[in-house]
C-alpha atoms as a PDB file:
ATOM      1  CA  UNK A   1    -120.909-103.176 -35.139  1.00  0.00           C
ATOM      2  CA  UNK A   2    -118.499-102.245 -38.140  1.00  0.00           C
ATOM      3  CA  UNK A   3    -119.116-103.357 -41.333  1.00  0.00           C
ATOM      4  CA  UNK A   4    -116.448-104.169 -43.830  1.00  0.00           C
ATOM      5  CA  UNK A   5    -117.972-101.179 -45.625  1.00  0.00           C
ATOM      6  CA  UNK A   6    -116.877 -99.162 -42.999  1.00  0.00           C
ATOM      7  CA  UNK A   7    -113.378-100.864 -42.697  1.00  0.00           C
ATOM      8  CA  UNK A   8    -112.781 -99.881 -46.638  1.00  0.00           C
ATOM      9  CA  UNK A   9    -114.560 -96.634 -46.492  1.00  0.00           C
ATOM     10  CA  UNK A  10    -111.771 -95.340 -43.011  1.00  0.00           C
ATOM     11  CA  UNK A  11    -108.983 -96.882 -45.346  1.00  0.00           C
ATOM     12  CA  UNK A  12    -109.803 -94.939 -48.816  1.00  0.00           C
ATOM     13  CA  UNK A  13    -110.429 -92.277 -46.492  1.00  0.00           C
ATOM     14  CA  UNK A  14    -107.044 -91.864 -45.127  1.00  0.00           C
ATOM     15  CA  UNK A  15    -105.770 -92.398 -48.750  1.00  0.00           C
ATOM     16  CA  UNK A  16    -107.499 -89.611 -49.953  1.00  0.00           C
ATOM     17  CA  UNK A  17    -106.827 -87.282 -46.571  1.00  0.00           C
ATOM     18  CA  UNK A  18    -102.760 -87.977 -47.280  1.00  0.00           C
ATOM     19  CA  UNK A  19    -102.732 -87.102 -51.000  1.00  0.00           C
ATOM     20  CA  UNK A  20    -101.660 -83.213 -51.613  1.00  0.00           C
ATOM     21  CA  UNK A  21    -105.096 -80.445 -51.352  1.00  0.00           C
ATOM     22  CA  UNK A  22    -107.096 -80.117 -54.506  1.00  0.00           C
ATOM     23  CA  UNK A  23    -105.498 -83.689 -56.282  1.00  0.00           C
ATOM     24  CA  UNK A  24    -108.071 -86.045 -57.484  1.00  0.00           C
ATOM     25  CA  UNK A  25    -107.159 -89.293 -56.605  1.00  0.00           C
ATOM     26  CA  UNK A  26    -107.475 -91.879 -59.753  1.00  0.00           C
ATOM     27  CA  UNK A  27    -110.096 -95.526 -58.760  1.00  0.00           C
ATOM     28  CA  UNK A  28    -107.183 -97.145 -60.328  1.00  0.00           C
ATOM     29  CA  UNK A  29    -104.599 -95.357 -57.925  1.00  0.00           C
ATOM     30  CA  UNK A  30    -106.917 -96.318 -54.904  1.00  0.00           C
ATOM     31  CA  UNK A  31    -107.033 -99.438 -55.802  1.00  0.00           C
ATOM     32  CA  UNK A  32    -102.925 -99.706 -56.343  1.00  0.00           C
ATOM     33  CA  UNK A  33    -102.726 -97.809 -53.160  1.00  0.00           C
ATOM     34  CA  UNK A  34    -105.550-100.067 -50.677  1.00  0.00           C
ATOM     35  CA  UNK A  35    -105.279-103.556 -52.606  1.00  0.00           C
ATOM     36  CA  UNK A  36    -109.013-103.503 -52.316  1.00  0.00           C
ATOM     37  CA  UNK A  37    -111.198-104.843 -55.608  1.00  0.00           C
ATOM     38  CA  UNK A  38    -113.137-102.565 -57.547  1.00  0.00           C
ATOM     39  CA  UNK A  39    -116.489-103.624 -55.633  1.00  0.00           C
ATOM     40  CA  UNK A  40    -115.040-102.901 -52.566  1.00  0.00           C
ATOM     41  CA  UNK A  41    -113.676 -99.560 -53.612  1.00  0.00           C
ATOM     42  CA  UNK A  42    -116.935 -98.456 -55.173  1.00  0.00           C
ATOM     43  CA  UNK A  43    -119.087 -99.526 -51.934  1.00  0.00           C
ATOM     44  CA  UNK A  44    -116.756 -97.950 -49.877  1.00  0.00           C
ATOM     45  CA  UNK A  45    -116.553 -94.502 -52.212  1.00  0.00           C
ATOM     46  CA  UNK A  46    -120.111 -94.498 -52.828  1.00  0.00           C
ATOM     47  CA  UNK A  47    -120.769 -94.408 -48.968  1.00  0.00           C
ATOM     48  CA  UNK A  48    -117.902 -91.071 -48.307  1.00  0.00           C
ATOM     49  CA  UNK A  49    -120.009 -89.404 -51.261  1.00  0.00           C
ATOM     50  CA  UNK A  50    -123.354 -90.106 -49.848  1.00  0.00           C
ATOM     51  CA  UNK A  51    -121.731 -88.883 -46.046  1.00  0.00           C
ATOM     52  CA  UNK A  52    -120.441 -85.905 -47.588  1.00  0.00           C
ATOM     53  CA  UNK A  53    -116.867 -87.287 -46.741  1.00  0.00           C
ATOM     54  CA  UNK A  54    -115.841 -86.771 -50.413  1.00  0.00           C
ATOM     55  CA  UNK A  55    -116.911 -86.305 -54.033  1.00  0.00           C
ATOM     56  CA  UNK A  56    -116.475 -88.492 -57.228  1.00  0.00           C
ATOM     57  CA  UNK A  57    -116.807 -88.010 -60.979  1.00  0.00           C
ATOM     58  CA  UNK A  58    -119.024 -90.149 -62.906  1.00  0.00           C
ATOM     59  CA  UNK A  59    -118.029 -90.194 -66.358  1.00  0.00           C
ATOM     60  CA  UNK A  60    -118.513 -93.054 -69.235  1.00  0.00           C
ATOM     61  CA  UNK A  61    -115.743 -95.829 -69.671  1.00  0.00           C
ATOM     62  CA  UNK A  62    -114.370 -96.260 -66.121  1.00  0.00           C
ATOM     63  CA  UNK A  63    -115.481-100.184 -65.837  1.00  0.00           C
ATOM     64  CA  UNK A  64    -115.041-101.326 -63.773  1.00  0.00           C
ATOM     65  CA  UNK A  65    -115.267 -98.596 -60.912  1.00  0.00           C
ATOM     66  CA  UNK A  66    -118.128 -96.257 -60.946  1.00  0.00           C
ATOM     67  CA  UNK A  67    -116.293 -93.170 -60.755  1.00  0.00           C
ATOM     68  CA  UNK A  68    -112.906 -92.040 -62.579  1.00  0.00           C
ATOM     69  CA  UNK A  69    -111.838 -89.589 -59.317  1.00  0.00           C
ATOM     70  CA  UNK A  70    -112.201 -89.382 -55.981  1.00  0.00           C
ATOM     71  CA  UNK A  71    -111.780 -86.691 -53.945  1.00  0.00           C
ATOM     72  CA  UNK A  72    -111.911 -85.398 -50.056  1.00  0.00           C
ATOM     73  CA  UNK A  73    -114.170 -82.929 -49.019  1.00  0.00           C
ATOM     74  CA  UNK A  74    -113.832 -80.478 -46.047  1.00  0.00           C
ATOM     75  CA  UNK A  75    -116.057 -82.405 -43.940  1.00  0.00           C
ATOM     76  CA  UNK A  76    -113.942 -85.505 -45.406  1.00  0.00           C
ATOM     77  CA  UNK A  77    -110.799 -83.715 -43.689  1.00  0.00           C
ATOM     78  CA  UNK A  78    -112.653 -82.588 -40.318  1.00  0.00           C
ATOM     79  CA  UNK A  79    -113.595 -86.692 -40.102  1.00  0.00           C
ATOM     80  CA  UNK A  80    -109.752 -87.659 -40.690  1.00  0.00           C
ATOM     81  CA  UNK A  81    -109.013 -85.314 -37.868  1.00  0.00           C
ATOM     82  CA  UNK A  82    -111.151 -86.300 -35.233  1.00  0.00           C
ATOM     83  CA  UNK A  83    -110.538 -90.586 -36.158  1.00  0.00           C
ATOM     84  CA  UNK A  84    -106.959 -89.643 -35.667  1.00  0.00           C
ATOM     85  CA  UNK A  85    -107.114 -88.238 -32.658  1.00  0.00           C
ATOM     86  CA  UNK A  86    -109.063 -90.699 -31.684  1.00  0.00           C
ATOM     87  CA  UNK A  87    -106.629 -93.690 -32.494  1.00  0.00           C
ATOM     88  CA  UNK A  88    -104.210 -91.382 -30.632  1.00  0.00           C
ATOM     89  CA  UNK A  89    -105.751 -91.197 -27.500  1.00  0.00           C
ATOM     90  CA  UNK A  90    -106.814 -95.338 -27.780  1.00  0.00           C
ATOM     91  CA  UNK A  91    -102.909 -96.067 -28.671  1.00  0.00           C
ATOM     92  CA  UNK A  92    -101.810 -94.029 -25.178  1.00  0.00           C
ATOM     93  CA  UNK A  93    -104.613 -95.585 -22.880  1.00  0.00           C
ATOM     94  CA  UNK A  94    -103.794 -98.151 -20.601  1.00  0.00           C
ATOM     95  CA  UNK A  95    -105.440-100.911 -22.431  1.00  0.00           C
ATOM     96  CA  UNK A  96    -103.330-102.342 -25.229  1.00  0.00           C
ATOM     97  CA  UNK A  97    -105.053-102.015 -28.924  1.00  0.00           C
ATOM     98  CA  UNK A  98    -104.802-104.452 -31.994  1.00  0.00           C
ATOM     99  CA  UNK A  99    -105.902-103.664 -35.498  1.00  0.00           C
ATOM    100  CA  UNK A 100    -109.491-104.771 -35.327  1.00  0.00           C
ATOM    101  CA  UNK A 101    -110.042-102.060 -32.803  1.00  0.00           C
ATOM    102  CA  UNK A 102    -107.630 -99.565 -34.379  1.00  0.00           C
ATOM    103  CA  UNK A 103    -110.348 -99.442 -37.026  1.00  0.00           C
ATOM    104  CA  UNK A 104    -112.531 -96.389 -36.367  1.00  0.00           C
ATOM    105  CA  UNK A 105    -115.859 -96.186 -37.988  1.00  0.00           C
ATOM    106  CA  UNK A 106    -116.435 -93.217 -39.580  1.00  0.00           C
ATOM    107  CA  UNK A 107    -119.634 -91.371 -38.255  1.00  0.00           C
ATOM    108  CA  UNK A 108    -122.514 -90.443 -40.070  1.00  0.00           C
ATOM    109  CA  UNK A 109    -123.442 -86.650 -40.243  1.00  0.00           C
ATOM    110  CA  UNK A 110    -126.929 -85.690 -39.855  1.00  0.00           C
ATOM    111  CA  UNK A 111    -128.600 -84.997 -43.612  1.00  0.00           C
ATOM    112  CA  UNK A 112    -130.440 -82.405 -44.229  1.00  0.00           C
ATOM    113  CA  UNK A 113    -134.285 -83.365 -43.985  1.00  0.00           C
ATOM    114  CA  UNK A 114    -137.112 -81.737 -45.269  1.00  0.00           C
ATOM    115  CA  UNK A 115    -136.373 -77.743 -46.606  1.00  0.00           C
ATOM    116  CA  UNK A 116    -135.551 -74.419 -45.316  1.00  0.00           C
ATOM    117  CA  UNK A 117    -138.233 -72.542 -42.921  1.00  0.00           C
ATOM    118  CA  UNK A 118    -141.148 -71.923 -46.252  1.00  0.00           C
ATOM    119  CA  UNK A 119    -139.607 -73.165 -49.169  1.00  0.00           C
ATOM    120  CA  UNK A 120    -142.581 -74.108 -51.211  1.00  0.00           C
ATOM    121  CA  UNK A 121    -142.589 -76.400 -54.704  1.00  0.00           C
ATOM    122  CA  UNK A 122    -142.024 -72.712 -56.970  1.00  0.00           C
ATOM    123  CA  UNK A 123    -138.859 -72.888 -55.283  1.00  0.00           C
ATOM    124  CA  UNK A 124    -137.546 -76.245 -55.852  1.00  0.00           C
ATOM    125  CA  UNK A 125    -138.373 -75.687 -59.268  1.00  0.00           C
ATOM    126  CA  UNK A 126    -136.247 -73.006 -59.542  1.00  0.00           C
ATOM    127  CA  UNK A 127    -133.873 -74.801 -57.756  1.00  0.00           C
ATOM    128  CA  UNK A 128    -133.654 -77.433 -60.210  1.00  0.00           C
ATOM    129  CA  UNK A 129    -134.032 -75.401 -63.201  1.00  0.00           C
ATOM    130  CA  UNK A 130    -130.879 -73.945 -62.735  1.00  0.00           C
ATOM    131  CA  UNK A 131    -129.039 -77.305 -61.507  1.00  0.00           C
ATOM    132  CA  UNK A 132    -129.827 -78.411 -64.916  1.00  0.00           C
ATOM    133  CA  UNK A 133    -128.563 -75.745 -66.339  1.00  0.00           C
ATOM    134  CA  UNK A 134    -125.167 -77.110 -67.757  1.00  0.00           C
ATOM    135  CA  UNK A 135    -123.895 -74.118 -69.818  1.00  0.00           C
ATOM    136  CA  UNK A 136    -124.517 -71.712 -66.873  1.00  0.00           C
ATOM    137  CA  UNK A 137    -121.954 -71.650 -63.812  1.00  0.00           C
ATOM    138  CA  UNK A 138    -124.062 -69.563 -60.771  1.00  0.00           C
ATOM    139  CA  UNK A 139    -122.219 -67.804 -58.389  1.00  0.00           C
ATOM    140  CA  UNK A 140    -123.501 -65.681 -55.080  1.00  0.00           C
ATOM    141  CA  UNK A 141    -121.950 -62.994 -52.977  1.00  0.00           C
ATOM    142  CA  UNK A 142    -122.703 -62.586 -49.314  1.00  0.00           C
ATOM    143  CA  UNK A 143    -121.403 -59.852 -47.034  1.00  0.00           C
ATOM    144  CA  UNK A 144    -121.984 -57.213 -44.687  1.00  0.00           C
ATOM    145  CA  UNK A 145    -123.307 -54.289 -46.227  1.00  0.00           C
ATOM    146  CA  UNK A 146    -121.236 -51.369 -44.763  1.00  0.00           C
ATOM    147  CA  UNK A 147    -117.236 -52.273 -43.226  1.00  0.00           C
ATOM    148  CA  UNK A 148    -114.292 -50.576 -42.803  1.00  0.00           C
ATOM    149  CA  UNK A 149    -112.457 -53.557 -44.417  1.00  0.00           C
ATOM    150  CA  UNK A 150    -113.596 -52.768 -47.728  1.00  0.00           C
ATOM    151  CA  UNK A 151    -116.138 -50.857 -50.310  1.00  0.00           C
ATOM    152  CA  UNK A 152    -119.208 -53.030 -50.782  1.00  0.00           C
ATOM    153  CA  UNK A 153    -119.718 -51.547 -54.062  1.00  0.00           C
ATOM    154  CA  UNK A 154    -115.888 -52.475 -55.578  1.00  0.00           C
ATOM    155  CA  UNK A 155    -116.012 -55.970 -53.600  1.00  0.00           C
ATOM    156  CA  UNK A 156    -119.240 -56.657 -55.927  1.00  0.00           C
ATOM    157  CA  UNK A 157    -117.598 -55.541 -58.713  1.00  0.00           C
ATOM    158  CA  UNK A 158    -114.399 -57.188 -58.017  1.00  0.00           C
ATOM    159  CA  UNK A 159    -115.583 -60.733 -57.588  1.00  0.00           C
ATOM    160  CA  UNK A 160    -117.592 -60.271 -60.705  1.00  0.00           C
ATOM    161  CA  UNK A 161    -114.252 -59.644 -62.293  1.00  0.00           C
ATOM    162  CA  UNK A 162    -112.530 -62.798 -60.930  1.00  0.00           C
ATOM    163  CA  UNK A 163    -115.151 -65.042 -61.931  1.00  0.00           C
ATOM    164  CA  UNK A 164    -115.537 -63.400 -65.174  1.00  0.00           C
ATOM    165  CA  UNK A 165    -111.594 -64.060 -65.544  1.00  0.00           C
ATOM    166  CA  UNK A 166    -111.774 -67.517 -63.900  1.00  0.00           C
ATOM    167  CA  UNK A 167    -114.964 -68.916 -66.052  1.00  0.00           C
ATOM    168  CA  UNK A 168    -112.892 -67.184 -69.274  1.00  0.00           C
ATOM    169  CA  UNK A 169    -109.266 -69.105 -68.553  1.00  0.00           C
ATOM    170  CA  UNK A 170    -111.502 -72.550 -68.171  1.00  0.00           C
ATOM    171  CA  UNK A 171    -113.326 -71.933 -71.490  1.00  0.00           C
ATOM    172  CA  UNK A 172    -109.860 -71.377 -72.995  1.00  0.00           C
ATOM    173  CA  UNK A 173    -108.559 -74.770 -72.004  1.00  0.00           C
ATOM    174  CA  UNK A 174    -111.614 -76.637 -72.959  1.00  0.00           C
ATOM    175  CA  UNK A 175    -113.420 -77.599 -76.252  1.00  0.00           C
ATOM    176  CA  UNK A 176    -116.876 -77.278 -76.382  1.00  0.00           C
ATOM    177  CA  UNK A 177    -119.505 -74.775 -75.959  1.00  0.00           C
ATOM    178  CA  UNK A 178    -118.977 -71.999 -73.622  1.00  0.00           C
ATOM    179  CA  UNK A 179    -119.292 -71.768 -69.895  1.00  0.00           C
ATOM    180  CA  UNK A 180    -121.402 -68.682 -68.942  1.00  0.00           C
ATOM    181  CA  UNK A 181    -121.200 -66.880 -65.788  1.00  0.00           C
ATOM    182  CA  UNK A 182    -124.332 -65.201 -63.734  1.00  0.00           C
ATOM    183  CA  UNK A 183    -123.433 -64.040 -60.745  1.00  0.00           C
ATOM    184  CA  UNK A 184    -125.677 -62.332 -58.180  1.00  0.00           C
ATOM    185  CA  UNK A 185    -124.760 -60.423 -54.951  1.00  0.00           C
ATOM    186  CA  UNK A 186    -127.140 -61.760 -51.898  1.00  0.00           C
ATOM    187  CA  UNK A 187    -129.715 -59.006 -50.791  1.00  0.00           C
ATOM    188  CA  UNK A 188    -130.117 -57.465 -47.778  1.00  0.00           C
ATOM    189  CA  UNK A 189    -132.000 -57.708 -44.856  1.00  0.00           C
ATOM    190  CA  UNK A 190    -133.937 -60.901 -43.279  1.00  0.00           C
ATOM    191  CA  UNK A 191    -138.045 -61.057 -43.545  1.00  0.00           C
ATOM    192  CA  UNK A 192    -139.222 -64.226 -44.243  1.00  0.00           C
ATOM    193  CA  UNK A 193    -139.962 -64.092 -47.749  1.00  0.00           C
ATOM    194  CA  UNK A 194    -136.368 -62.327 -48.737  1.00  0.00           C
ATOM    195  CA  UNK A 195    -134.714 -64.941 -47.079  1.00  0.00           C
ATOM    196  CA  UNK A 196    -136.574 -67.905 -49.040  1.00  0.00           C
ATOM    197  CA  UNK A 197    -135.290 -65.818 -51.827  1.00  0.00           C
ATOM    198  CA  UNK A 198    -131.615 -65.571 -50.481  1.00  0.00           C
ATOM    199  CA  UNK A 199    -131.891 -69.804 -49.297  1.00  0.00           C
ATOM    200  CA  UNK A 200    -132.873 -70.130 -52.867  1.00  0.00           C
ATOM    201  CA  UNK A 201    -130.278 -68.247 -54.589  1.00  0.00           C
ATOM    202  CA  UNK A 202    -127.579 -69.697 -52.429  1.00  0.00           C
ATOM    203  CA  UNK A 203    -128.995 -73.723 -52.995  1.00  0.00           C
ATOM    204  CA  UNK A 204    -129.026 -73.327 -56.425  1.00  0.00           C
ATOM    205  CA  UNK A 205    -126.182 -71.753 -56.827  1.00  0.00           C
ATOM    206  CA  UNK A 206    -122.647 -73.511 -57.988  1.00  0.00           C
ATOM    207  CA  UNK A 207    -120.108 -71.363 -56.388  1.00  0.00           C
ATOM    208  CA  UNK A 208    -121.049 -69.290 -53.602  1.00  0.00           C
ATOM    209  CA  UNK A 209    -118.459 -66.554 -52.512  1.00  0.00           C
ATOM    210  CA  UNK A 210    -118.833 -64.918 -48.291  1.00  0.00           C
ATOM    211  CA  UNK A 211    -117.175 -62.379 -47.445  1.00  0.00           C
ATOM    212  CA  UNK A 212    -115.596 -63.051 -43.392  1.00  0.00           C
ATOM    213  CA  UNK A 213    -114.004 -60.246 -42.479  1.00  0.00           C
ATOM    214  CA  UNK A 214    -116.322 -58.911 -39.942  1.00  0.00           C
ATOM    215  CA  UNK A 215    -117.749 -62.355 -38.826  1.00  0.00           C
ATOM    216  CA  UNK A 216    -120.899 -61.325 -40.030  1.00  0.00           C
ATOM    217  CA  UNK A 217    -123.722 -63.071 -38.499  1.00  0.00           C
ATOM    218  CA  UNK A 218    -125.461 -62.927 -41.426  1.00  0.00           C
ATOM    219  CA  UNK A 219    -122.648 -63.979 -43.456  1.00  0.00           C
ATOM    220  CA  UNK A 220    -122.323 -66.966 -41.515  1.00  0.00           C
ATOM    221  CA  UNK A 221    -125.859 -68.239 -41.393  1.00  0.00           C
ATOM    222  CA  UNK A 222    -125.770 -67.770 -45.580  1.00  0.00           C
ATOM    223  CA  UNK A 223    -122.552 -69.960 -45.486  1.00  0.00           C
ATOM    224  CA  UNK A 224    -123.944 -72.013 -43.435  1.00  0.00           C
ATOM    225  CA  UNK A 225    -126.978 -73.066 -45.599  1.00  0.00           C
ATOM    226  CA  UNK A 226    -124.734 -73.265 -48.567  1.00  0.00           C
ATOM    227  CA  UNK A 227    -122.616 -75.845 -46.682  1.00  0.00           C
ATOM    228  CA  UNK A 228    -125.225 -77.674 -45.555  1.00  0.00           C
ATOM    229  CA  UNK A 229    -126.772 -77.907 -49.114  1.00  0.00           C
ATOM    230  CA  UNK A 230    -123.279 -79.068 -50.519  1.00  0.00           C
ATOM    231  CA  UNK A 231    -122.442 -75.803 -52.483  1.00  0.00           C
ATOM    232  CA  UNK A 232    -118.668 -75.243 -53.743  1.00  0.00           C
ATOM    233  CA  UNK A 233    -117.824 -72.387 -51.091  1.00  0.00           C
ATOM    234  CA  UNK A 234    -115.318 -69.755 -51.159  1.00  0.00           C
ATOM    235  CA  UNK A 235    -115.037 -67.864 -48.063  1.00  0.00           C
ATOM    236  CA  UNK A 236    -112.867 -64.505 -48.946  1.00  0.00           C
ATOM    237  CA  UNK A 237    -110.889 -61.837 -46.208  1.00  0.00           C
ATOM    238  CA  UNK A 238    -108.548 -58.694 -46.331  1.00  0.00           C
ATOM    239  CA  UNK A 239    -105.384 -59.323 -45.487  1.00  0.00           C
ATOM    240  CA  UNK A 240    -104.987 -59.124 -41.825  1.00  0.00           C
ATOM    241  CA  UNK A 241    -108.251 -59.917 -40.655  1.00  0.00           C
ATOM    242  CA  UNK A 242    -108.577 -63.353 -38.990  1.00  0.00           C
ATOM    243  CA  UNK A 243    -109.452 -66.572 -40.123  1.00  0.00           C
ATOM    244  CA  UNK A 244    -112.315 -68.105 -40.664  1.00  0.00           C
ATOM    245  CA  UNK A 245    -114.231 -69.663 -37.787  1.00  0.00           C
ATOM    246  CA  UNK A 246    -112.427 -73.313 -36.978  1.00  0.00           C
ATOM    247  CA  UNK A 247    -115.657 -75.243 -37.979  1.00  0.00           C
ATOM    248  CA  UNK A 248    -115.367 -73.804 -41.148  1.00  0.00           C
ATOM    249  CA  UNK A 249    -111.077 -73.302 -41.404  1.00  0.00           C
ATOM    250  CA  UNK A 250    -111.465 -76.247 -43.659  1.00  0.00           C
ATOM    251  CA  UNK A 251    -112.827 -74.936 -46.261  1.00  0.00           C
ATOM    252  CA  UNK A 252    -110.277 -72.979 -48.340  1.00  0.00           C
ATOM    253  CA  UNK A 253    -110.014 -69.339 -47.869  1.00  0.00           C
ATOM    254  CA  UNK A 254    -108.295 -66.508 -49.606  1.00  0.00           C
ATOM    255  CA  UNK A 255    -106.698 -63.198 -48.712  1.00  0.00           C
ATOM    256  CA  UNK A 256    -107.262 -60.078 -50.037  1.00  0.00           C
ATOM    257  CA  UNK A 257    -106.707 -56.091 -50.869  1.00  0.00           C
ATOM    258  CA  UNK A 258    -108.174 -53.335 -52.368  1.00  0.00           C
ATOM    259  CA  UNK A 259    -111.764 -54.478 -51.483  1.00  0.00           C
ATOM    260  CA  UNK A 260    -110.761 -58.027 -53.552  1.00  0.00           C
ATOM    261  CA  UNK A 261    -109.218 -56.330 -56.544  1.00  0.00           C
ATOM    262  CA  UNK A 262    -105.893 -58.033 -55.652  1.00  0.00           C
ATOM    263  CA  UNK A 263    -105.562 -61.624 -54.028  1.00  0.00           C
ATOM    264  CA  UNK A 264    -102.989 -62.096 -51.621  1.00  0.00           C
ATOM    265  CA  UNK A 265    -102.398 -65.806 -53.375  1.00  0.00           C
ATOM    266  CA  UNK A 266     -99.941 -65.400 -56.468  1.00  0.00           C
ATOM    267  CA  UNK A 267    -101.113 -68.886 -57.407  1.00  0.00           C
ATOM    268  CA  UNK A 268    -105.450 -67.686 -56.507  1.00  0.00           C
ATOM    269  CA  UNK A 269    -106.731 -67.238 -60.477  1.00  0.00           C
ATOM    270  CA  UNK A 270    -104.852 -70.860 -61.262  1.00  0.00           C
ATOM    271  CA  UNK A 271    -106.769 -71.984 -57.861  1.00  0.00           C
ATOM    272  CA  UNK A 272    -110.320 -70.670 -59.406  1.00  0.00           C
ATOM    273  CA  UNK A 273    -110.712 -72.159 -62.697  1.00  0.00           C
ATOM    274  CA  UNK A 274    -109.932 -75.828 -60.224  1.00  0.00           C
ATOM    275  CA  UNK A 275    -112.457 -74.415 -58.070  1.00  0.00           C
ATOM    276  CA  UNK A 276    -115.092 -74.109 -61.358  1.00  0.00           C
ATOM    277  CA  UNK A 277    -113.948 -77.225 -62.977  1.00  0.00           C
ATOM    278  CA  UNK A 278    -115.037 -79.237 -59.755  1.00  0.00           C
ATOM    279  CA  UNK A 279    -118.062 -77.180 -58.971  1.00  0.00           C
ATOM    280  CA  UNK A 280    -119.007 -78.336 -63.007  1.00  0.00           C
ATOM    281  CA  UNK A 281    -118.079 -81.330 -63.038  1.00  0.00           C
ATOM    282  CA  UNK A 282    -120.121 -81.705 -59.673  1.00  0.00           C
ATOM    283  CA  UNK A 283    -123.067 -80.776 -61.726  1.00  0.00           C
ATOM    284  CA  UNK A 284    -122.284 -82.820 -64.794  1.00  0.00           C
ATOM    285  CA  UNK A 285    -120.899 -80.365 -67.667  1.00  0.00           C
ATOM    286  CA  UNK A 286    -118.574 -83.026 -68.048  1.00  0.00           C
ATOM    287  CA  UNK A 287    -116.243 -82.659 -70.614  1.00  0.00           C
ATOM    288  CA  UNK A 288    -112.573 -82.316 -69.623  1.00  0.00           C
END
């Protein structure tokens, strides 16, 4: 049985699916936008956060909401998707349809429970050291080791370079201390003790780069966990190769050359300091 929760929650989320990709959407402009009260609005917000449906910022002096933004996630978008094809296919059955019906609940995705395959306490703690790390911004590579789409040693050195440039253009526009990068590569090869490591490095990281051109299985699984553990992710290509897998397709991609030292995208460094402003923000620097 639908709640009115889950009434509010479908509504905000169609407000926030419609607005343009990247925009964070104002509490007051949801509120202008779904004539719900503030309650309502942070109820229904809280639950698309705690889904994984979208993502807020928390900041001091936004009274009466709980958040100042709002804003959808990928999994958000995939949910929009299927509850409008759903409404489609109701609104062309035989059976007439009225607006209590028209209502789709959004589903709950399966959290994750318990941690990866041998994850012991020494690795939460890591884990949460670096979380708490607000003047760091940790970023991981993963991808295949030898392809004919590109030098692994330039495409390491390359993505250094764009988050070097990216983390440098967002200290520029900001006051306050500075943002520093680390950025590791993922290592090789899949015992069980180097993947704990790689599980590790890719949970605690911030931003967390693959590399899709070859469909790596490997690849994959690493995005995988970082999508599961709700890691800003940044899958990467050379031009020409295909997309992304559809599960993932919502997640936004980029094209490349030259083994990443040139981005397809004339607008892609703008696009990465947004991408490192919500991936800090996400884990509380801040200060805008």
């Amino acid at each position: 049985m639908e709640t009115q929760i889950d009434r509010d929650a479908t509504k905000i989320l169609s407000v926030l699916a419609e607005a343009p990709r990247d925009k964070l959407i104002p509490a007051k402009e949801l509120a202008r936008i779904t004539s719900l009260s503030p309650e309502r609005i942070n109820d229904a917000v809280a639950y698309l956060v705690d889904t994984g449906y979208a993502e807020w910022i928390q900041v001091m002096g936004t009274a009466p909401f709980s958040f100042s933004d709002a804003i959808i996630s990928s999994r958000g978008r995939y949910e929009h998707q299927r509850l409008m094809k759903e409404m489609k296919k109701a609104a062309t059955s035989a059976q007439a349809i009225d607006e209590s019906v028209s209502i789709l609940v959004p589903t709950r995705p399966p959290a994750p429970v318990g941690s990866p395959y041998g994850f012991t306490d020494e690795d939460w703690e890591f884990v949460a050291e670096r979380k708490a790390r607000s003047d760091r911004l940790f970023s991981v590579l993963g991808h295949q080791f030898e392809s004919e789409h590109f030098d692994a040693t330039d495409i390491r050195s390359n993505i250094n370079s764009m988050l070097q440039r990216a983390v440098h253009s967002y200290n520029e526009q900001r006051s306050g201390p500075a943002l520093l990068l680390e950025y590791k590569p993922l290592a090789a090869g899949y015992g069980e003790h180097l993947f704990n490591e790689i599980a590790r490095d890719i949970i605690s990281a911030d931003v967390a780069v693959f590399e899709t051109s070859d469909m790596n299985p490997n690849v994959m699984l690493e995005m995988g966990v970082a999508l599961t553990w709700g890691v800003r992710v940044l899958p990467i290509k050379a031009k020409g190769r295909p997309k992304p897998p559809s599960d993932i397709s919502g997640q936004t991609w980029a094209d490349y050359r030259d083994s990443g030292a040139h981005f397809i995208d004339p607008d892609h460094d703008r696009k990465m300091v947004r991408l490192i402003e919500r991936a800090i923000r996400k884990k509380g620097r801040g200060f805008v």
